[in-house]
N, C-alpha and C. Protein backbone atom coordinates (compact mmCIF):
# COMPACT_ATOMS: atom_id res chain seq x y z
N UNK A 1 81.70 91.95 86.97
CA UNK A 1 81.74 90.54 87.28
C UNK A 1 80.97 90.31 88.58
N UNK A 2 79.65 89.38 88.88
CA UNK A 2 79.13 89.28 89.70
C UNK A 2 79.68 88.14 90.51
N UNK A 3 79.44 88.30 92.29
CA UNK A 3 80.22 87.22 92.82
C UNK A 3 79.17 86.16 93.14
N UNK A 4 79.08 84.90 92.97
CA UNK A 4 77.95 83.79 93.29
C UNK A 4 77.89 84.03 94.78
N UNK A 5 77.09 82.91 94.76
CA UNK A 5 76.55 82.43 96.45
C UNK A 5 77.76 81.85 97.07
N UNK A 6 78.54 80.76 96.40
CA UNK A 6 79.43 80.45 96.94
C UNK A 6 80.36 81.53 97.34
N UNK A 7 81.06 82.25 96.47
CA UNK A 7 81.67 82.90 96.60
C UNK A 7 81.85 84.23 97.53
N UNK A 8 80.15 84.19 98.15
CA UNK A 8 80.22 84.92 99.08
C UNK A 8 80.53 84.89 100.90
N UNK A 9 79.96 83.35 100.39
CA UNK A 9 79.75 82.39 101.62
C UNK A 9 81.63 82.16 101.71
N UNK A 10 82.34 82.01 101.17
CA UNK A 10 83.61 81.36 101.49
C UNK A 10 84.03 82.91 102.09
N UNK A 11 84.01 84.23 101.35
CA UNK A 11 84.44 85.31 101.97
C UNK A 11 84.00 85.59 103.08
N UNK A 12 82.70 85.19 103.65
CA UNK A 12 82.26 85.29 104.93
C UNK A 12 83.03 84.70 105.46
N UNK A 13 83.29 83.40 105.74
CA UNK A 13 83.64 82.50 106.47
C UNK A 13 85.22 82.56 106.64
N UNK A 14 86.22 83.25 105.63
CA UNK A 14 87.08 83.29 105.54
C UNK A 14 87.72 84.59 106.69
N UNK A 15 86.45 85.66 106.26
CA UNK A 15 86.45 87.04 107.27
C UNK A 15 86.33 86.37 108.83
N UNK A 16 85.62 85.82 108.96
CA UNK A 16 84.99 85.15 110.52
C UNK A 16 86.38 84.00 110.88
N UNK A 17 87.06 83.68 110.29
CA UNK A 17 87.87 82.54 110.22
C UNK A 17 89.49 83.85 111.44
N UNK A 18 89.26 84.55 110.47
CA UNK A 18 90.66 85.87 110.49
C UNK A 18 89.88 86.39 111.97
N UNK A 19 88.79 87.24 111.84
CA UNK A 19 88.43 87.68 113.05
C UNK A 19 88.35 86.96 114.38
N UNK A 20 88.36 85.77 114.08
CA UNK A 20 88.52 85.23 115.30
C UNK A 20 90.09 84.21 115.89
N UNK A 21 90.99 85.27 114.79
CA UNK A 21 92.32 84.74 115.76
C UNK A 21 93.00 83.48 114.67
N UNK A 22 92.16 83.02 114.21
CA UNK A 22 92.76 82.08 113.10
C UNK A 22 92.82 82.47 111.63
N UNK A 23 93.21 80.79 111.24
CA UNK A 23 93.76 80.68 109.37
C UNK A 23 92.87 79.60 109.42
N UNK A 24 92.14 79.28 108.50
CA UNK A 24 91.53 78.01 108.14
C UNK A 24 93.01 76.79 107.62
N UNK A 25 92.15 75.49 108.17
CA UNK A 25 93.20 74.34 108.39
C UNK A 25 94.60 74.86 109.13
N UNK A 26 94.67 75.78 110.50
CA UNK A 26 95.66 75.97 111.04
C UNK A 26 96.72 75.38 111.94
N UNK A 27 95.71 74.60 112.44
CA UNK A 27 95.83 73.03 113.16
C UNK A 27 96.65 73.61 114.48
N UNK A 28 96.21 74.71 114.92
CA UNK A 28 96.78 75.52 116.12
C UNK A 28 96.63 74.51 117.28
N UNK A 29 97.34 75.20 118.14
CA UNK A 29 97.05 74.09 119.57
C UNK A 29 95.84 74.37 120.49
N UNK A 30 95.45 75.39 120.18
CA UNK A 30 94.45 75.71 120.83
C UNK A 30 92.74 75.06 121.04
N UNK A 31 92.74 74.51 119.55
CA UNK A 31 91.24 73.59 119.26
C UNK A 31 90.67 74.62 119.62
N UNK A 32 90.26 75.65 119.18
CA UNK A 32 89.01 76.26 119.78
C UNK A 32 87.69 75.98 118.44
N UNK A 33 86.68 76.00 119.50
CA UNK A 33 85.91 74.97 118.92
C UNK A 33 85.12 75.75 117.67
N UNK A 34 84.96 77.18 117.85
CA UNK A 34 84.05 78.03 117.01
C UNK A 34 85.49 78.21 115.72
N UNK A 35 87.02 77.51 115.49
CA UNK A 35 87.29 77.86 114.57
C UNK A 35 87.60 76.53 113.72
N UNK A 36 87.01 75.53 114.68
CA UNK A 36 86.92 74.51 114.03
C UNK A 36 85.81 74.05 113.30
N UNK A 37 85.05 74.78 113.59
CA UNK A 37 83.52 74.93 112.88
C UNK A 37 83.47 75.36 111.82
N UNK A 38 84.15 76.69 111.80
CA UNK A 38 84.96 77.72 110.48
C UNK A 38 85.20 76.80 109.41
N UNK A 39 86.07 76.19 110.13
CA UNK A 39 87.06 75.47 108.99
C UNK A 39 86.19 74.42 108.49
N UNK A 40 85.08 73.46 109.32
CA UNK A 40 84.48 72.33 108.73
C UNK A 40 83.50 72.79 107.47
N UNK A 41 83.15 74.58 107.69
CA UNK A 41 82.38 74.76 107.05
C UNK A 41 82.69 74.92 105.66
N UNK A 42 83.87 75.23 105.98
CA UNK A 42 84.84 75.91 104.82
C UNK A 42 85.23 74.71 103.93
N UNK A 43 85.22 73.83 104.55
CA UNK A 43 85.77 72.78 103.64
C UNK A 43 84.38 71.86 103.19
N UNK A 44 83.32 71.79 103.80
CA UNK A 44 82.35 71.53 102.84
C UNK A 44 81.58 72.66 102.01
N UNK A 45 82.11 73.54 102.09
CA UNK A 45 81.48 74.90 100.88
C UNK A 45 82.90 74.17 99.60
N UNK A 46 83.82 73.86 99.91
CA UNK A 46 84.77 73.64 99.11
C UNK A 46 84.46 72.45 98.50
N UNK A 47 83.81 71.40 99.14
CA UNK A 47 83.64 69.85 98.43
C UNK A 47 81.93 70.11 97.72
N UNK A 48 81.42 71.21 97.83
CA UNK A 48 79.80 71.22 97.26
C UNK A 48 80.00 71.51 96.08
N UNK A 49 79.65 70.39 95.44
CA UNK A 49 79.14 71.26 93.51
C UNK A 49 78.12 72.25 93.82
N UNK A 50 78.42 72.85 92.40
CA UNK A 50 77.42 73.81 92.17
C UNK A 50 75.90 73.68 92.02
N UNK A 51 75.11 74.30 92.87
CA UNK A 51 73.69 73.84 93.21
C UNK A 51 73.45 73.27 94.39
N UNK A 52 74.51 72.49 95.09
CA UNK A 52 74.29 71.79 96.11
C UNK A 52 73.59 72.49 97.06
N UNK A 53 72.57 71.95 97.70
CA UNK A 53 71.83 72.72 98.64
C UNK A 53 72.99 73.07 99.84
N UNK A 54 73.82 72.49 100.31
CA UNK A 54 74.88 73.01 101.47
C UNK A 54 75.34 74.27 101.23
N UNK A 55 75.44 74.66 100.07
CA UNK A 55 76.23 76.38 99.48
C UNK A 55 74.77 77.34 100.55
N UNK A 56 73.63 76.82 100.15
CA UNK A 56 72.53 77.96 100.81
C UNK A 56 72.20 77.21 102.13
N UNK A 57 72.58 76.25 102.86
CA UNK A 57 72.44 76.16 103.99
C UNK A 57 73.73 76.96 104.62
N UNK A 58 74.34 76.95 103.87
CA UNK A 58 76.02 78.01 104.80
C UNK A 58 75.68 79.45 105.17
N UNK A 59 74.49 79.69 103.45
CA UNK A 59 74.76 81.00 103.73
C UNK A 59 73.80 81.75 104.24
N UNK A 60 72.37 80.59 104.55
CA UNK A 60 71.63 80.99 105.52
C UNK A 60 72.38 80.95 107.40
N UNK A 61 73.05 80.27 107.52
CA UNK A 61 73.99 79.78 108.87
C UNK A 61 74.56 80.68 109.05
N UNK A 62 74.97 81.99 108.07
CA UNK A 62 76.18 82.97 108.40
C UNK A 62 75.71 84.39 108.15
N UNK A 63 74.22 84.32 107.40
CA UNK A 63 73.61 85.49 106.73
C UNK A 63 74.16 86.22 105.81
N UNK A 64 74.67 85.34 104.97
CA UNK A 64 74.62 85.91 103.64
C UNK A 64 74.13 86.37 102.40
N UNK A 65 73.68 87.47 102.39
CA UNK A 65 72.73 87.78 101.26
C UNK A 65 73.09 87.64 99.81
């Protein structure tokens, strides 16, 4: 079973989300700003149909091959 573009891009972002101390939508007190970025990204990889050019702007943004 091969994994799409999306699907790679959300595991990135999900890995980068964890490594840096958070959960996506954690709503911590902290606001730190690089996991609020995480999360904005995360949630427009989540609202993109399929094809949408935003899936390969993410995963040029995070280097996803």
């Amino acid at each position: 079973m091969s994994e799409t573009l999306r699907d790679r891009v959300r595991e990135k972002l999900l890995r980068q989300i964890a490594e840096d101390g958070g959960s996506p939508s954690e709503g911590s007190e902290d606001d730190d700003p690089r996991l609020i970025a995480l999360d904005d990204d995360l949630a427009a990889l989540d609202r993109a149909a399929d094809g949408d050019p935003v899936i390969e702007q993410l995963a040029q943004k995070y280097w996803v091959p």
